[in-house]
C-alpha atoms as a PDB file:
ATOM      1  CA  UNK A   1     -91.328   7.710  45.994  1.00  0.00           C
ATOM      2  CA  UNK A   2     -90.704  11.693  46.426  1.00  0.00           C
ATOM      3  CA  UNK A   3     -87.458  13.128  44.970  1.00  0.00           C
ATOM      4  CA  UNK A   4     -86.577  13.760  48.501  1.00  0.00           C
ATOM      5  CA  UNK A   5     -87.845   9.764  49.321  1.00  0.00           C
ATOM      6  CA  UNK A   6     -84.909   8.857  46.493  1.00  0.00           C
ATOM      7  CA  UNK A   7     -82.440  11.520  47.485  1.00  0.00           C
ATOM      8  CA  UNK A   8     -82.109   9.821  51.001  1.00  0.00           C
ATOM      9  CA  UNK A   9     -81.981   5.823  49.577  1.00  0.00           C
ATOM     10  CA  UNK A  10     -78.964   7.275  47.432  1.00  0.00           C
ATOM     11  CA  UNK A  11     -77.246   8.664  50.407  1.00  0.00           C
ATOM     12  CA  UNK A  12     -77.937   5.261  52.510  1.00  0.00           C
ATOM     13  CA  UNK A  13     -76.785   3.580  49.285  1.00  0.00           C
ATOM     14  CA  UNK A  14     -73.694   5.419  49.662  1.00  0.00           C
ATOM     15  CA  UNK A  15     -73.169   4.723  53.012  1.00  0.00           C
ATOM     16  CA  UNK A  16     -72.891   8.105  54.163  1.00  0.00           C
ATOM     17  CA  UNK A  17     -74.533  10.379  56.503  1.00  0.00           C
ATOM     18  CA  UNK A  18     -77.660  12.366  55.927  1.00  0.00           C
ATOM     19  CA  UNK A  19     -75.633  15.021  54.805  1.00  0.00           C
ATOM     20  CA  UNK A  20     -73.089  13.673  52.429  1.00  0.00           C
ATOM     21  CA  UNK A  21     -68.976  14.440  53.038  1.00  0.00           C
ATOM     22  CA  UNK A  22     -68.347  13.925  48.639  1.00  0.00           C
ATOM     23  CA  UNK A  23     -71.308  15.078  47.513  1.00  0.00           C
ATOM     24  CA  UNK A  24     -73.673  17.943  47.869  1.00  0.00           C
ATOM     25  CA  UNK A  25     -77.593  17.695  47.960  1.00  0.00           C
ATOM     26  CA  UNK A  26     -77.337  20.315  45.520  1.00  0.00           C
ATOM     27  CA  UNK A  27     -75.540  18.047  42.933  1.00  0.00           C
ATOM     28  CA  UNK A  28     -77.435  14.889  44.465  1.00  0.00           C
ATOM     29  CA  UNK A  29     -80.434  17.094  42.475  1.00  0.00           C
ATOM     30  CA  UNK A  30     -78.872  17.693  40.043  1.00  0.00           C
ATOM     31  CA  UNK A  31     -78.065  13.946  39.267  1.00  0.00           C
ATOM     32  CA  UNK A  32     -82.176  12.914  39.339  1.00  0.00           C
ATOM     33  CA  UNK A  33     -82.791  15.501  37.127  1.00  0.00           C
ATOM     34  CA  UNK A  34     -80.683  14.241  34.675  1.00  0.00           C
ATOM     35  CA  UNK A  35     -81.749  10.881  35.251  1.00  0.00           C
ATOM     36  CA  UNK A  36     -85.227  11.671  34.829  1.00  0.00           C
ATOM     37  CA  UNK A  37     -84.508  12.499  31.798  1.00  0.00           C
ATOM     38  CA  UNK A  38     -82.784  10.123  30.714  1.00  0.00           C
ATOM     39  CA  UNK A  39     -85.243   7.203  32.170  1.00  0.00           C
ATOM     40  CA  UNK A  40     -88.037   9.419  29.960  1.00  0.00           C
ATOM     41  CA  UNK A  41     -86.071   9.614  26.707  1.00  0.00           C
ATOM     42  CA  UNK A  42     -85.201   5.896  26.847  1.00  0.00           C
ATOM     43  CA  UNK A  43     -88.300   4.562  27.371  1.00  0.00           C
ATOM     44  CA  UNK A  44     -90.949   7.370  26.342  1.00  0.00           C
ATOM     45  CA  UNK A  45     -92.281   6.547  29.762  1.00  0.00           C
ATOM     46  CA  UNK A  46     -94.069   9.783  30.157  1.00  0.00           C
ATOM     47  CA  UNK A  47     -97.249  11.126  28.468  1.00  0.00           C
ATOM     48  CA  UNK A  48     -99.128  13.993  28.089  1.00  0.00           C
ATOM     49  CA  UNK A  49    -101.942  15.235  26.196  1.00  0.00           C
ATOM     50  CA  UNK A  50    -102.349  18.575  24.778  1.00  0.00           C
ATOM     51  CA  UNK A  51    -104.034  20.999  21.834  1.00  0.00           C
ATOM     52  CA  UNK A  52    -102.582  23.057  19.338  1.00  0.00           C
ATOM     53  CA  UNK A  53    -104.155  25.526  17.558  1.00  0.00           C
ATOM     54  CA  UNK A  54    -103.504  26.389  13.628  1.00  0.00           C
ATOM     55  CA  UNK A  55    -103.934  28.732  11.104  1.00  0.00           C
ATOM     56  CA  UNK A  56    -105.924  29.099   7.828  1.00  0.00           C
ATOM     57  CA  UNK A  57    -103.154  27.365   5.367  1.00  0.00           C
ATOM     58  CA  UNK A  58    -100.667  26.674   7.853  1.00  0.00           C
ATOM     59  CA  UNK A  59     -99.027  23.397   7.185  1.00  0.00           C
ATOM     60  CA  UNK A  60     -96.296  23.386   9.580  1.00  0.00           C
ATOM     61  CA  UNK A  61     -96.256  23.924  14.106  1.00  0.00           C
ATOM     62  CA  UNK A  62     -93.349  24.076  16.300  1.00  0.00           C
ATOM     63  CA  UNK A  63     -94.590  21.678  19.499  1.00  0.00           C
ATOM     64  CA  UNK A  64     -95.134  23.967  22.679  1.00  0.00           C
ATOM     65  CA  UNK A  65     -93.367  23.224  25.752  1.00  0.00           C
ATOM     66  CA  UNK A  66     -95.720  22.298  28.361  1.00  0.00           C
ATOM     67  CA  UNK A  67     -96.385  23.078  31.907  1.00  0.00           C
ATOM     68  CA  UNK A  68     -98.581  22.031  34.942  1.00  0.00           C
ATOM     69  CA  UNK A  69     -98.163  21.516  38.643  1.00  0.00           C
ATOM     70  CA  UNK A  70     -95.372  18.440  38.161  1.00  0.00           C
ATOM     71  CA  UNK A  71     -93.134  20.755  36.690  1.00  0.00           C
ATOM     72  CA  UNK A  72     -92.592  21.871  32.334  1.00  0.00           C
ATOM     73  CA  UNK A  73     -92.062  18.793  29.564  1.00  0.00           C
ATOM     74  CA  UNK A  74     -91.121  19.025  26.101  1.00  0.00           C
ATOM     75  CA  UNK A  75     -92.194  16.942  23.441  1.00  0.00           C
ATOM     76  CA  UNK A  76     -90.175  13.632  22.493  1.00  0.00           C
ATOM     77  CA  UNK A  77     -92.869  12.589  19.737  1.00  0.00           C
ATOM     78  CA  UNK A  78     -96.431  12.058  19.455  1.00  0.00           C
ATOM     79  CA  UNK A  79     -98.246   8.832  20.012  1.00  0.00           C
ATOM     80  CA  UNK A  80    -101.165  10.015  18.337  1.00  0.00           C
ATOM     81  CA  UNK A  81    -102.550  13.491  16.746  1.00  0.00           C
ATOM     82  CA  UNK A  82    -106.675  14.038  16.218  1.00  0.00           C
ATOM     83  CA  UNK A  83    -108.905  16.861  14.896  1.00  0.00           C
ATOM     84  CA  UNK A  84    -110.407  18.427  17.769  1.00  0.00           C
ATOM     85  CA  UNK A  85    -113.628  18.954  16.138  1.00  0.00           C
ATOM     86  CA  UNK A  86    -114.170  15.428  14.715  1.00  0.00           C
ATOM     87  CA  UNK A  87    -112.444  13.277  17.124  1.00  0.00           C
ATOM     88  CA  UNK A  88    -110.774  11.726  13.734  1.00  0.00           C
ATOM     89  CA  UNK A  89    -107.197  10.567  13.843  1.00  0.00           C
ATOM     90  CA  UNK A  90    -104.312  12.016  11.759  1.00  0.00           C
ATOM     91  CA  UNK A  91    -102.371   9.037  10.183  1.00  0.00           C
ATOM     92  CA  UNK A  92     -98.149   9.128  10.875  1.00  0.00           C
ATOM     93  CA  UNK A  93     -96.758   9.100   7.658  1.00  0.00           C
ATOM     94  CA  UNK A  94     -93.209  10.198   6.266  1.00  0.00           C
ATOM     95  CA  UNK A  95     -93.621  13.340   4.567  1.00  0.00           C
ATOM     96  CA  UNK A  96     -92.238  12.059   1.153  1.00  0.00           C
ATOM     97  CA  UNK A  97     -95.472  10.283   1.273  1.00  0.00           C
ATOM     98  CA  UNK A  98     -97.749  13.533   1.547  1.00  0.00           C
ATOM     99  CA  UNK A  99     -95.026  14.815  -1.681  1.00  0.00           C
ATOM    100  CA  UNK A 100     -95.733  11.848  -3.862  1.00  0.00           C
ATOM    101  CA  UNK A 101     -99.402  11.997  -3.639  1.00  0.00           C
ATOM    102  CA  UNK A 102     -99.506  15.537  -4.171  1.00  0.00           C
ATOM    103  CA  UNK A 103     -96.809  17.667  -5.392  1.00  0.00           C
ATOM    104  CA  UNK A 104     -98.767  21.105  -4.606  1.00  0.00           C
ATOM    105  CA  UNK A 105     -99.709  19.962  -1.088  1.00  0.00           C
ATOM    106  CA  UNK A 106     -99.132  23.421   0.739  1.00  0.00           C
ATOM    107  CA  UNK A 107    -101.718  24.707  -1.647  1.00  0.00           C
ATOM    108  CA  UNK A 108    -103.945  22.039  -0.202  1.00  0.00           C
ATOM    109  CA  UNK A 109    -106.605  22.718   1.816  1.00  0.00           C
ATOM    110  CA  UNK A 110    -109.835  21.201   3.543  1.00  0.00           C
ATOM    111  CA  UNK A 111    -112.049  21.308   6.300  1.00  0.00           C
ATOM    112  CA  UNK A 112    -109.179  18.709   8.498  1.00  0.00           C
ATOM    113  CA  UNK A 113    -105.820  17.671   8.142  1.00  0.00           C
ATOM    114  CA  UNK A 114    -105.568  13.508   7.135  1.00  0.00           C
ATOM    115  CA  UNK A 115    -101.709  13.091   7.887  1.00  0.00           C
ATOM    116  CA  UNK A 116     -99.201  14.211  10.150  1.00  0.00           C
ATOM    117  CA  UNK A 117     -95.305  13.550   9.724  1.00  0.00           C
ATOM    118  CA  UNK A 118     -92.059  15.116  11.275  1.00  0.00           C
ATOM    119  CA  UNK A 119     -90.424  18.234   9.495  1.00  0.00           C
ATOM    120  CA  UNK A 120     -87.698  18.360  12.102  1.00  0.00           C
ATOM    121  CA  UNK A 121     -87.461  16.687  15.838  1.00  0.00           C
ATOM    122  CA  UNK A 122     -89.847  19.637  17.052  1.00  0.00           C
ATOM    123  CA  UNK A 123     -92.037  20.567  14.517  1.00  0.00           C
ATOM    124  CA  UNK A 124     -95.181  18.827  12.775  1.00  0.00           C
ATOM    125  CA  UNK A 125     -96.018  18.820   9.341  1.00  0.00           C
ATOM    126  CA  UNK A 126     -99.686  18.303   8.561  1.00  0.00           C
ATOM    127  CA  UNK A 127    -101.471  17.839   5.697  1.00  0.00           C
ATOM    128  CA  UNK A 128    -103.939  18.980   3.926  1.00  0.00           C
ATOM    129  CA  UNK A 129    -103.764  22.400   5.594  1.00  0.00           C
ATOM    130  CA  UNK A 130    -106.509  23.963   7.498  1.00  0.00           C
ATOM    131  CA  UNK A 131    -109.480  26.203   5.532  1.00  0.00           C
ATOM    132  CA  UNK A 132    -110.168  27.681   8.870  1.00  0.00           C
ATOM    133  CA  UNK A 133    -108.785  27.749  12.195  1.00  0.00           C
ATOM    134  CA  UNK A 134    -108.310  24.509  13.638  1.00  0.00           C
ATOM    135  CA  UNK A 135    -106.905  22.462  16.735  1.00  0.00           C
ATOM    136  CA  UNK A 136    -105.132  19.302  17.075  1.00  0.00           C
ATOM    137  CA  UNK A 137    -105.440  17.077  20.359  1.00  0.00           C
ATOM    138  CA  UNK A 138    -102.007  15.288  20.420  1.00  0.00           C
ATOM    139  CA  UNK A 139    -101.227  12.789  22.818  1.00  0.00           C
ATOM    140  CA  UNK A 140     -97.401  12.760  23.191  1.00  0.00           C
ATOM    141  CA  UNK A 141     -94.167  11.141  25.070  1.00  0.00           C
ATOM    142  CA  UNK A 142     -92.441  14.017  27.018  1.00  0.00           C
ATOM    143  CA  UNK A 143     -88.854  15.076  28.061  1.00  0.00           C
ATOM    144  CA  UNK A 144     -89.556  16.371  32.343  1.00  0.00           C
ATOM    145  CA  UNK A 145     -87.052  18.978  32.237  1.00  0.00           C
ATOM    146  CA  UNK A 146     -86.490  17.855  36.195  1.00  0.00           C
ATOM    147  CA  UNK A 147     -88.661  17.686  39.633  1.00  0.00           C
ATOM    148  CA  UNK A 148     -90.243  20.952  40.821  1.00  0.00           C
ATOM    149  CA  UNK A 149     -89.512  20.031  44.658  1.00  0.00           C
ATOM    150  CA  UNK A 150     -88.523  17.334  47.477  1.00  0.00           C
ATOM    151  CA  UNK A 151     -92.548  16.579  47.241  1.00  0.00           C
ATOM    152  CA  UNK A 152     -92.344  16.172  42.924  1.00  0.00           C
ATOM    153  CA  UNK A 153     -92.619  11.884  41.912  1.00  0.00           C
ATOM    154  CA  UNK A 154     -91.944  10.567  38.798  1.00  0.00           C
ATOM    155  CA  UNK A 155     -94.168   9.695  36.273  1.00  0.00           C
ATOM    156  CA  UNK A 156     -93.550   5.928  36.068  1.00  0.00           C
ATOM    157  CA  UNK A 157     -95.022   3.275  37.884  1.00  0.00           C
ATOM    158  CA  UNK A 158     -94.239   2.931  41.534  1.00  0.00           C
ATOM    159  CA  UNK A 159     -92.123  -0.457  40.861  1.00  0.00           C
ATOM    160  CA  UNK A 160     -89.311   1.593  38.819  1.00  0.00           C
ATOM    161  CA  UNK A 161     -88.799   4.333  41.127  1.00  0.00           C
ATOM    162  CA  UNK A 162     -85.537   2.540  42.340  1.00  0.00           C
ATOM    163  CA  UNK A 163     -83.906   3.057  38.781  1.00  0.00           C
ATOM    164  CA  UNK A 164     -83.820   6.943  39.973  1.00  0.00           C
ATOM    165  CA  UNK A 165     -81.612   5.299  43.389  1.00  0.00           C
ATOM    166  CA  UNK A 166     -79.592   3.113  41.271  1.00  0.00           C
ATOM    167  CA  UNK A 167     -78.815   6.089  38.540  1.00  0.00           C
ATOM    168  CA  UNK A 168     -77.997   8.656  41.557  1.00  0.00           C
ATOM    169  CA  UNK A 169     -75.942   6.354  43.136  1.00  0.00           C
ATOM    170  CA  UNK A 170     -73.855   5.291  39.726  1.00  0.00           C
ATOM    171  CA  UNK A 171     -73.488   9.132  39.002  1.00  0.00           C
ATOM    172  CA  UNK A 172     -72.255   9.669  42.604  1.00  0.00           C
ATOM    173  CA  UNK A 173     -69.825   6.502  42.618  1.00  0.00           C
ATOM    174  CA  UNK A 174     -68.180   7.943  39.122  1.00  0.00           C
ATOM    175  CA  UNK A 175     -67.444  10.789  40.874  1.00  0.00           C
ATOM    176  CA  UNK A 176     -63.651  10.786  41.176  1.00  0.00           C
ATOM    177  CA  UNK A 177     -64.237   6.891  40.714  1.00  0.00           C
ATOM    178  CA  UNK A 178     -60.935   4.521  40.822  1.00  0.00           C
ATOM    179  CA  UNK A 179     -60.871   1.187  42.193  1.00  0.00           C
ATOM    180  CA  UNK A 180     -63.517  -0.857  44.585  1.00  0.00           C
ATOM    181  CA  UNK A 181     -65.627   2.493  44.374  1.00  0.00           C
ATOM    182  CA  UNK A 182     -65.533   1.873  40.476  1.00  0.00           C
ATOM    183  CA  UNK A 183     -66.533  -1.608  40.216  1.00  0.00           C
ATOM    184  CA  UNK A 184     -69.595   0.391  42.715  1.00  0.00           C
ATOM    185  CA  UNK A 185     -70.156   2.519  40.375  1.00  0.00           C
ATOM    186  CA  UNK A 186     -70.304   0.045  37.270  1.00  0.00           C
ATOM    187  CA  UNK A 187     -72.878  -2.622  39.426  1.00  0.00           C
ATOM    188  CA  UNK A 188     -75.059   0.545  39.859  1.00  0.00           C
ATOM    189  CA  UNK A 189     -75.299   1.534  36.423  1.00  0.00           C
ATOM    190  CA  UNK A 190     -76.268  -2.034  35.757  1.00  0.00           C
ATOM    191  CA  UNK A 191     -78.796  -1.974  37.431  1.00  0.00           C
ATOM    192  CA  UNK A 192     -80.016   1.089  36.387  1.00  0.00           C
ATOM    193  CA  UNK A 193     -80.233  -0.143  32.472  1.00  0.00           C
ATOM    194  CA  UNK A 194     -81.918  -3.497  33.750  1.00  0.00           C
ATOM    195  CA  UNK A 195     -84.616  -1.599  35.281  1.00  0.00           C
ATOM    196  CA  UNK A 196     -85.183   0.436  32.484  1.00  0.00           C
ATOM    197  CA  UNK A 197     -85.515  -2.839  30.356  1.00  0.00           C
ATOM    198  CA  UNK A 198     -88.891  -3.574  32.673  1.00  0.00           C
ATOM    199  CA  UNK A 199     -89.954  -0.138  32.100  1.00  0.00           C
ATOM    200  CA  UNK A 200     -89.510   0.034  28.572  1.00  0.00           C
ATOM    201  CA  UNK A 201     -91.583  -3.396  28.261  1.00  0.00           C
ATOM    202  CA  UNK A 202     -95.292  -1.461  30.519  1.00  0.00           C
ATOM    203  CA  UNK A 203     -94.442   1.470  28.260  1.00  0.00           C
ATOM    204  CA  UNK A 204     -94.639  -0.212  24.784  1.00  0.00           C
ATOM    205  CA  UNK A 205     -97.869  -1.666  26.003  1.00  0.00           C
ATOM    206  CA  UNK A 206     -99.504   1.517  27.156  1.00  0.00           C
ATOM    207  CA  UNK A 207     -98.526   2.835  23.704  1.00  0.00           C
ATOM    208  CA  UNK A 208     -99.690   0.012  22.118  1.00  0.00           C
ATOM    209  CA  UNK A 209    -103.032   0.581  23.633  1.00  0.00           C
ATOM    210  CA  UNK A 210    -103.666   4.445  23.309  1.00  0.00           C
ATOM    211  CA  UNK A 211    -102.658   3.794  19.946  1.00  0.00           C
ATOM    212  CA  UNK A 212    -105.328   1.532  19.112  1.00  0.00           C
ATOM    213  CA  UNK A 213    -107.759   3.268  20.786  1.00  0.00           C
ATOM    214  CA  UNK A 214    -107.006   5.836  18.655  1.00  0.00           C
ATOM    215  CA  UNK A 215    -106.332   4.140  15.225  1.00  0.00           C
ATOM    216  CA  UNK A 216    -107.893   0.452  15.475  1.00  0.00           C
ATOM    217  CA  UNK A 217    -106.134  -2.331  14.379  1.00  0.00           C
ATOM    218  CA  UNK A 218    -104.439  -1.038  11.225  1.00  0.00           C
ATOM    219  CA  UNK A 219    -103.892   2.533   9.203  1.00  0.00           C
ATOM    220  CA  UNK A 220    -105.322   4.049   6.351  1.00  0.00           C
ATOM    221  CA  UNK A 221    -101.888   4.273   4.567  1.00  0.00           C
ATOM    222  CA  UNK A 222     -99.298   0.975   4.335  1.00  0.00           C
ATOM    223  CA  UNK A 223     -97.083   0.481   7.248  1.00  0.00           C
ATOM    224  CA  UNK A 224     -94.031   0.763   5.306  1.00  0.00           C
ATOM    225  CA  UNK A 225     -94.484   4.823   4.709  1.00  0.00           C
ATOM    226  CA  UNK A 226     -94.719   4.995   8.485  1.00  0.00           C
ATOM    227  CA  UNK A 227     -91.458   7.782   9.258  1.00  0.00           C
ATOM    228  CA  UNK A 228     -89.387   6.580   5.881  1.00  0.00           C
END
């Protein structure tokens, strides 16, 4: 379904007209924005796959915010992180784990990076350093920052579009919300979370398999250093 495809089974949820009395189409946008959003940072739902670039000794990258024809994402966290030049992974440790293994790491330098690890929610730590210029291919969960257009569909499968209808219509029914339109409002956002339980389940199998594409069936390091 389109954003505008949604945007009309809200309003018929609603039981208005095709040009809602409460509600503007403005703030009917406004509401599947946020909902994208929030269906993405629940269930890491959406993917992308990008390259970074660093320098000769750098050790740390703020994630770029990326952009294409369905609109600009940011990152939520990456699924899995690879030299570009050796299609080899880059295990996810914690970065106390690159610290105990060696206390001079930023002076630590080879031809490719072996681990990767969070510094902060947007930046990566990597380790050992770069000798040269290199580039990562990450493969990543995204944040949509909302729909470009009417035309713009959401990155999930087809089957969990409705969540979008259900979250609309809960945002709309809280509006000013007392009484029968309440108890609306609450059965909406129900069935909002219920769908994102179904959703959640396909996306921790489609990480599940890009990350053992990528990795196998086990790490190089023990699973218990995995992000502390």
């Amino acid at each position: 379904m389109t954003r505008g495809e949604i945007r009309a089974a809200i309003i018929s949820t609603l039981r208005e007209a095709a040009t809602p009395v409460r509600w503007t189409l403005d703030e009917l946008d406004q509401y599947l924005d946020d909902g994208y959003r929030d269906m993405a940072e629940r269930t890491a739902a959406v993917v992308r796959t990008f390259s970074m670039f660093l320098q000769p000794g750098q050790n740390y990258a703020d994630f770029p915010s990326f952009t294409d024809g369905s609109g600009t994402f940011d990152v939520l966290h990456p699924l899995a992180v690879k030299d570009a030049s050796t299609d080899l992974p880059l295990d996810p440790v914690h970065w106390s784990f690159i610290d105990s293994q060696d206390r001079i790491w930023t002076r630590t330098s080879e031809s490719r990076p072996r681990f990767y690890a969070f510094w902060d929610w947007q930046t990566l730590l990597v380790y050992p350093h770069y000798g040269a210029i290199g580039q990562l291919l990450i493969i990543a969960a995204m944040m949509p920052r909302g729909f470009v257009d009417d035309n713009s569909v959401p990155e999930v499968p087809e089957q969990y579009h409705d969540a979008l209808i259900h979250y609309g219509a809960w945002r709309c029914l809280l509006k000013g919300a007392k009484g029968a339109r309440y108890g609306r409002s609450a059965v909406q956002l129900r069935n909002y979370s219920e769908r994102l339980i179904g959703l959640g389940d396909w996306t921790q199998e489609r990480h599940e398999g890009i990350f053992t594409a990528i990795y196998g069936q086990k790490l190089r390091v023990p699973a218990d250093v995995w992000g502390g």
